[in-house]
PDB file of N, CA and C in Angstrom:
ATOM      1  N   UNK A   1      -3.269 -21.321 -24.663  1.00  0.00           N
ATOM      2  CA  UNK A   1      -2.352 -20.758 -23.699  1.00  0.00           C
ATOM      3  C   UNK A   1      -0.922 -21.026 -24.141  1.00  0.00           C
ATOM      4  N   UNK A   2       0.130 -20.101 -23.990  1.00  0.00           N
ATOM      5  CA  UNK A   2       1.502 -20.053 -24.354  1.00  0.00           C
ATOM      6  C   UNK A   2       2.033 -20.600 -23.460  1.00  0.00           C
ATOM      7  N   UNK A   3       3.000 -21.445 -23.552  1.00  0.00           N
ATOM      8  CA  UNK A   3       3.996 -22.125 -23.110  1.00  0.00           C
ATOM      9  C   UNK A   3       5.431 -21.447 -22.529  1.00  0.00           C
ATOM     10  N   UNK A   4       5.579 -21.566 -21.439  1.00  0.00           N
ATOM     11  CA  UNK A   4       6.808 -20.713 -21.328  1.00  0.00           C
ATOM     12  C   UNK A   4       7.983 -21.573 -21.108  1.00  0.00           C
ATOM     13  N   UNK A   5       8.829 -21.660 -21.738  1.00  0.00           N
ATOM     14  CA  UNK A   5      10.092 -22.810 -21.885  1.00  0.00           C
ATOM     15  C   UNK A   5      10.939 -22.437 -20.454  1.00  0.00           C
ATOM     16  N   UNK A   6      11.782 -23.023 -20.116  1.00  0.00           N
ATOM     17  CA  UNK A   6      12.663 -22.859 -19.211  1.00  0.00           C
ATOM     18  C   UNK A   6      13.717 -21.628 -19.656  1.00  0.00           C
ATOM     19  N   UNK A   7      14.125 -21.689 -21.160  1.00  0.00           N
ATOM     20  CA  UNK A   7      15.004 -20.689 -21.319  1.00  0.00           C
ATOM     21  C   UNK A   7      14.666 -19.468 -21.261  1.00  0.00           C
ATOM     22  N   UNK A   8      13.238 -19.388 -22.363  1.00  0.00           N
ATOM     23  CA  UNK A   8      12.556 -17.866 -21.821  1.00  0.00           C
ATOM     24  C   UNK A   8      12.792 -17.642 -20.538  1.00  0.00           C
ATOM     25  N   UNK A   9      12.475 -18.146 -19.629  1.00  0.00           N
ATOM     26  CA  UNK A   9      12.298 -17.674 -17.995  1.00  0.00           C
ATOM     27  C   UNK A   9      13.914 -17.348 -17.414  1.00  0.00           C
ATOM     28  N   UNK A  10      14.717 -17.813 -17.871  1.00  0.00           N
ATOM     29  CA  UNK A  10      16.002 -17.643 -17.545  1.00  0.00           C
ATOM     30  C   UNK A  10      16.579 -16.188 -18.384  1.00  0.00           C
ATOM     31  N   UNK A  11      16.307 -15.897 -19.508  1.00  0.00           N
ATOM     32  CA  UNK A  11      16.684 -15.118 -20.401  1.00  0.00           C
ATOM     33  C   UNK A  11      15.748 -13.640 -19.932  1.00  0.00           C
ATOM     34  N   UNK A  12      15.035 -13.400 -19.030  1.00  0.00           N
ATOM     35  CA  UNK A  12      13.987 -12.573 -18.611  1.00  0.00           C
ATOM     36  C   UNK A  12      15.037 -11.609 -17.747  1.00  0.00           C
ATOM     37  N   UNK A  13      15.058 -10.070 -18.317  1.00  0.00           N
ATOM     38  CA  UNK A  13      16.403  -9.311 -17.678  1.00  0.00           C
ATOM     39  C   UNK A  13      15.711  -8.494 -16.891  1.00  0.00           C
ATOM     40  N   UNK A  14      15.335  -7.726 -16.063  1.00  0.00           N
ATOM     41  CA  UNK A  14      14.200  -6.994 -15.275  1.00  0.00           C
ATOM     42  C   UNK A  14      14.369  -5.275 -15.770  1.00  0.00           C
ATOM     43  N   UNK A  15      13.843  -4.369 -16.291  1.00  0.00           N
ATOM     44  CA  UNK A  15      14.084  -3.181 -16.588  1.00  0.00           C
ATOM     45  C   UNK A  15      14.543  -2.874 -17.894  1.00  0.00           C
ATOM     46  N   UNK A  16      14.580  -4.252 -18.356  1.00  0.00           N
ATOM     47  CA  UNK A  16      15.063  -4.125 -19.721  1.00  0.00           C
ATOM     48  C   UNK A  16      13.822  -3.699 -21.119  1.00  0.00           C
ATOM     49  N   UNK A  17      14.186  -3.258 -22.012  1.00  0.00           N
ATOM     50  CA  UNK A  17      13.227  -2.581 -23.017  1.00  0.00           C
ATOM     51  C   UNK A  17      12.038  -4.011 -23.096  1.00  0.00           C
ATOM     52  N   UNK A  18      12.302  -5.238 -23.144  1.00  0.00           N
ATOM     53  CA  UNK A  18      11.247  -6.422 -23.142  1.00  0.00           C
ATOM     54  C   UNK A  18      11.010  -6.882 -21.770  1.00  0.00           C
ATOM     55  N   UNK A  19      11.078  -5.878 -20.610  1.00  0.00           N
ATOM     56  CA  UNK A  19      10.463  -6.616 -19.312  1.00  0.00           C
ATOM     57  C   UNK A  19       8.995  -5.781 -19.440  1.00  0.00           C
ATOM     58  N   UNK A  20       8.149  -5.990 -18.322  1.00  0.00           N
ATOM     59  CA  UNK A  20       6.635  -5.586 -18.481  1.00  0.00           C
ATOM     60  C   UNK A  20       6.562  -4.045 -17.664  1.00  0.00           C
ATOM     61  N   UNK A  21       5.901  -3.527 -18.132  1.00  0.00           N
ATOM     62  CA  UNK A  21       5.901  -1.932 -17.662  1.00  0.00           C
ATOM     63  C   UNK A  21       5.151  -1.942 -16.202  1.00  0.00           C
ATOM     64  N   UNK A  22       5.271  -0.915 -15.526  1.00  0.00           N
ATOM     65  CA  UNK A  22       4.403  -0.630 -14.676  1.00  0.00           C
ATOM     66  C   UNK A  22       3.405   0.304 -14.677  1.00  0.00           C
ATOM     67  N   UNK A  23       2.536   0.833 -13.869  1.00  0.00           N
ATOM     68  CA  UNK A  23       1.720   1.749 -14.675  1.00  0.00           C
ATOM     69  C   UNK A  23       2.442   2.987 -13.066  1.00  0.00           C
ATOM     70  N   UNK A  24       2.353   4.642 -13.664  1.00  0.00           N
ATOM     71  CA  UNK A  24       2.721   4.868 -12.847  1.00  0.00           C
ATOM     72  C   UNK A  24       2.132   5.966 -11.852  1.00  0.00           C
ATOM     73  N   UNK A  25       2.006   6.316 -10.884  1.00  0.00           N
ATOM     74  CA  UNK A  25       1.080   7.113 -10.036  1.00  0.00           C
ATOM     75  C   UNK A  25       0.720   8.417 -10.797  1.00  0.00           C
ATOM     76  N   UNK A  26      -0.315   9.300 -10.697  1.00  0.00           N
ATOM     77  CA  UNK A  26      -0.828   9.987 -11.247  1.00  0.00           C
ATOM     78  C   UNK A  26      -0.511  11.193 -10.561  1.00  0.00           C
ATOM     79  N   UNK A  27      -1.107  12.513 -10.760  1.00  0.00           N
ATOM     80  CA  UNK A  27       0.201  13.490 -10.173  1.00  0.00           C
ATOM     81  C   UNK A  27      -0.473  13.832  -8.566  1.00  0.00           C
ATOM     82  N   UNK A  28      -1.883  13.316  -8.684  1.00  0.00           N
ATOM     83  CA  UNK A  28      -3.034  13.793  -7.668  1.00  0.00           C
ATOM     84  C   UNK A  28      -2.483  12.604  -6.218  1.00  0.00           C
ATOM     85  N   UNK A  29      -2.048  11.519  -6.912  1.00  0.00           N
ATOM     86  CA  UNK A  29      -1.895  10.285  -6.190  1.00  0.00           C
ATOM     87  C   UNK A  29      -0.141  10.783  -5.455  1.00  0.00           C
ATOM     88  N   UNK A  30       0.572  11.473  -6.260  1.00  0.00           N
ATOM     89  CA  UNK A  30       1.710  11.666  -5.674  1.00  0.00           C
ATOM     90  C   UNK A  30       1.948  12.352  -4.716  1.00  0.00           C
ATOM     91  N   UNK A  31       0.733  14.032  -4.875  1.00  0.00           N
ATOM     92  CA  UNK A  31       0.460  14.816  -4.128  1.00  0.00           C
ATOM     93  C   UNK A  31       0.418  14.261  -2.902  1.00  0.00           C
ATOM     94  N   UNK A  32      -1.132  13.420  -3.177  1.00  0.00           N
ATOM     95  CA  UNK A  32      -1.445  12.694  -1.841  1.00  0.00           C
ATOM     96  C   UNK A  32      -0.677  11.827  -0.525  1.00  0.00           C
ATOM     97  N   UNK A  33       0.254  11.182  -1.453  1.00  0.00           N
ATOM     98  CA  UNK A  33       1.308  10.448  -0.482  1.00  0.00           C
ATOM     99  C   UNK A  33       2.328  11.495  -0.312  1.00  0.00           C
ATOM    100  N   UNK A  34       2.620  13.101  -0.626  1.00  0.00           N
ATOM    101  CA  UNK A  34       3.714  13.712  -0.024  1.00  0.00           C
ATOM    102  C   UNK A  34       3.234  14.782   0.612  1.00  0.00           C
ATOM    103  N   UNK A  35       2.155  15.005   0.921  1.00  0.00           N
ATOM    104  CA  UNK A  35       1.381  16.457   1.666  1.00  0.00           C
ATOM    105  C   UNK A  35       1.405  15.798   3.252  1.00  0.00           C
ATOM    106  N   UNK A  36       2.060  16.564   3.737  1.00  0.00           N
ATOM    107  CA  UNK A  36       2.401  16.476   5.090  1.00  0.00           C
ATOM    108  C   UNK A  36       1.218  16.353   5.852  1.00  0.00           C
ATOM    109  N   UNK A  37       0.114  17.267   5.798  1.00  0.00           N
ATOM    110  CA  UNK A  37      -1.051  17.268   6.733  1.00  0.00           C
ATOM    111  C   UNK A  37      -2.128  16.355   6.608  1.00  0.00           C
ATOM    112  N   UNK A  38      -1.753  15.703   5.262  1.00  0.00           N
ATOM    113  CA  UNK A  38      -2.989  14.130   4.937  1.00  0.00           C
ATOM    114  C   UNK A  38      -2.180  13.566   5.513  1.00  0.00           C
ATOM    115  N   UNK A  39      -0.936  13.156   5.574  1.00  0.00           N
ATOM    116  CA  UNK A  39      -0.377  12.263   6.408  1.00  0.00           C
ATOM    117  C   UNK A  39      -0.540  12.515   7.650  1.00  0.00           C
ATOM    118  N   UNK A  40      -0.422  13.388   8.627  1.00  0.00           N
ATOM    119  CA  UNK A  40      -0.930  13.607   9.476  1.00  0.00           C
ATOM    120  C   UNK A  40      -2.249  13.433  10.316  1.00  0.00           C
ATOM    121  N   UNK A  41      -3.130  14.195   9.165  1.00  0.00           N
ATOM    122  CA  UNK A  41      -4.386  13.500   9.423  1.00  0.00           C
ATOM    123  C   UNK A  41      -5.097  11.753   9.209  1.00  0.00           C
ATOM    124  N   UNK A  42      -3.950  11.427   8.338  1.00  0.00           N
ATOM    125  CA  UNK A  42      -4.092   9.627   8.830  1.00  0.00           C
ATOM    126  C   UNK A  42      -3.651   8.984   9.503  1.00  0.00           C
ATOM    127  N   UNK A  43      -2.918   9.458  10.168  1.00  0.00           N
ATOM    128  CA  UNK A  43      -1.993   9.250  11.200  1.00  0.00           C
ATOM    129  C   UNK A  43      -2.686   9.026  12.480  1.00  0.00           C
ATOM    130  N   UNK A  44      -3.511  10.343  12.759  1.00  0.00           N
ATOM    131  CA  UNK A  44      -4.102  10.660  13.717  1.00  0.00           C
ATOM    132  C   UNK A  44      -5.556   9.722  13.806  1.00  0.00           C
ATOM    133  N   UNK A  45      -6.292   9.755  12.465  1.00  0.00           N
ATOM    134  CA  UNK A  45      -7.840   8.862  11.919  1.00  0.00           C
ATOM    135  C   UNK A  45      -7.032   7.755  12.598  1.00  0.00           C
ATOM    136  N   UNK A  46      -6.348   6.458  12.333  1.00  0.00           N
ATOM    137  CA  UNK A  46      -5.837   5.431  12.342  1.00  0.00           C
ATOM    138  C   UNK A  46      -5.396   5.193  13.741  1.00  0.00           C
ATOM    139  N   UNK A  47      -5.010   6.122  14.438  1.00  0.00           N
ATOM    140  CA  UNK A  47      -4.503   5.524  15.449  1.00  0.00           C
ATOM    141  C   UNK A  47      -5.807   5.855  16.355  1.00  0.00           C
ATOM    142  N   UNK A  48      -6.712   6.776  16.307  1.00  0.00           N
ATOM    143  CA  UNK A  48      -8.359   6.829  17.322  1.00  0.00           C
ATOM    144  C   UNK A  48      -8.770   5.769  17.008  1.00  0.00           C
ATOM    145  N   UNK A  49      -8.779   4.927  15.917  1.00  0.00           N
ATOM    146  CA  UNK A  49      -9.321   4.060  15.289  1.00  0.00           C
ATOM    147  C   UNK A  49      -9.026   2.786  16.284  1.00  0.00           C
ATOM    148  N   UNK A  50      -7.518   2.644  16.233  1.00  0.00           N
ATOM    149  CA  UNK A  50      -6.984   1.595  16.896  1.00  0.00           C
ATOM    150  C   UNK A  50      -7.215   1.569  17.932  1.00  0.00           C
ATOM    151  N   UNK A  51      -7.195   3.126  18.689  1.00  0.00           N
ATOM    152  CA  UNK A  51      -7.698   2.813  20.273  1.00  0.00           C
ATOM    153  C   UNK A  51      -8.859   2.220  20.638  1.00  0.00           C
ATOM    154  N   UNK A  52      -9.832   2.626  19.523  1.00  0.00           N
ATOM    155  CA  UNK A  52     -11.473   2.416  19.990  1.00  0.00           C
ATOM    156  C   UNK A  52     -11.317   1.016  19.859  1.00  0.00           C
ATOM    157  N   UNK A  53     -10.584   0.046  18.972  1.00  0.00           N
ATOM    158  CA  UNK A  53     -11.066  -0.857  18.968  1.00  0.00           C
ATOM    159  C   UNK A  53     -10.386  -1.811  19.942  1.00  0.00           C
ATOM    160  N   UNK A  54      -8.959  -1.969  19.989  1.00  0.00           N
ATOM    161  CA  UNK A  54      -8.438  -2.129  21.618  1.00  0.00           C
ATOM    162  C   UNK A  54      -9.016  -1.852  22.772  1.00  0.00           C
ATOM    163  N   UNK A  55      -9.988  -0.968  22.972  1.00  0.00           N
ATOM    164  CA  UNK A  55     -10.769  -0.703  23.998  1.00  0.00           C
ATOM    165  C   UNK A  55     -12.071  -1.324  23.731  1.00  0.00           C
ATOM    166  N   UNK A  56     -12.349  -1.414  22.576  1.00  0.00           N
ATOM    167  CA  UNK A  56     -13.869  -2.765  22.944  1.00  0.00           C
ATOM    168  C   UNK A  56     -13.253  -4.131  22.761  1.00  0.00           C
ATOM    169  N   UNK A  57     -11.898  -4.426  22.655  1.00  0.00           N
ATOM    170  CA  UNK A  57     -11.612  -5.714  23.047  1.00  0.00           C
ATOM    171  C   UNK A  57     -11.229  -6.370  24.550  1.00  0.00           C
ATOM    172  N   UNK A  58     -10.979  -5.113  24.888  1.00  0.00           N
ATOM    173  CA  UNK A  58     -10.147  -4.982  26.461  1.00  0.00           C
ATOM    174  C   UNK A  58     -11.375  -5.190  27.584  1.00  0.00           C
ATOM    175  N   UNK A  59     -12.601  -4.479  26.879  1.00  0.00           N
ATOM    176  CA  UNK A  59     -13.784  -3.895  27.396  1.00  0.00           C
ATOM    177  C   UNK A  59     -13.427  -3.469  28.783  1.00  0.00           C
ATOM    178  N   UNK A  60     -12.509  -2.501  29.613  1.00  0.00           N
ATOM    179  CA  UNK A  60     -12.651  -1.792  30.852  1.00  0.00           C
ATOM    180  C   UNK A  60     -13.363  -0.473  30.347  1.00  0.00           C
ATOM    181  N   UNK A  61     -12.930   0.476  29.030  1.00  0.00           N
ATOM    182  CA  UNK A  61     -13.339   1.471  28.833  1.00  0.00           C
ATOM    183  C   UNK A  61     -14.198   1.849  28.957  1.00  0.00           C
ATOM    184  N   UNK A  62     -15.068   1.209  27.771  1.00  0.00           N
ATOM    185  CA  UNK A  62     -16.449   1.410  27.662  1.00  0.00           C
ATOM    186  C   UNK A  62     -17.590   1.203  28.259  1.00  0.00           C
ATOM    187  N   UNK A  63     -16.868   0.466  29.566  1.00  0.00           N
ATOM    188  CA  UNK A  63     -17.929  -0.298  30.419  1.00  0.00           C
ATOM    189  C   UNK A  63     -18.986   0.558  31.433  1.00  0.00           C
ATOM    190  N   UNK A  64     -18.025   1.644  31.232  1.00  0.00           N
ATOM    191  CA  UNK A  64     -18.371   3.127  32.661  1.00  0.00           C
ATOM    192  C   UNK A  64     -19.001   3.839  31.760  1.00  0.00           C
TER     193      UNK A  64
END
């Protein structure tokens, strides 16, 4: 295992040609986070979601 000195760690510039890359979203993945109606439709999944389960914690709902 390599040793990392104190100066290396100080000398570490962020964005620079020797910092570590990122990998970056794919074009299907970009789609996905900017199409209005998947957002929508998770929007909508997520929050039925939340109700159902607030309502079996609450238990008045489900009780009838």
């Amino acid at each position: 295992m390599e040793e990392k000195s104190v100066k290396d760690l100080n000398e570490y510039v962020p964005y620079s040609k020797e910092a570590r890359s990122f990998m970056s979203p794919t074009k299907y993945s970009v789609f996905i986070r900017t199409f209005i109606p998947w957002q929508l439709a998770k929007f909508v999944y997520y929050n039925l979601k939340m109700l159902f389960v607030l309502s079996k914690g609450h238990g008045q709902f489900l009780d009838k």
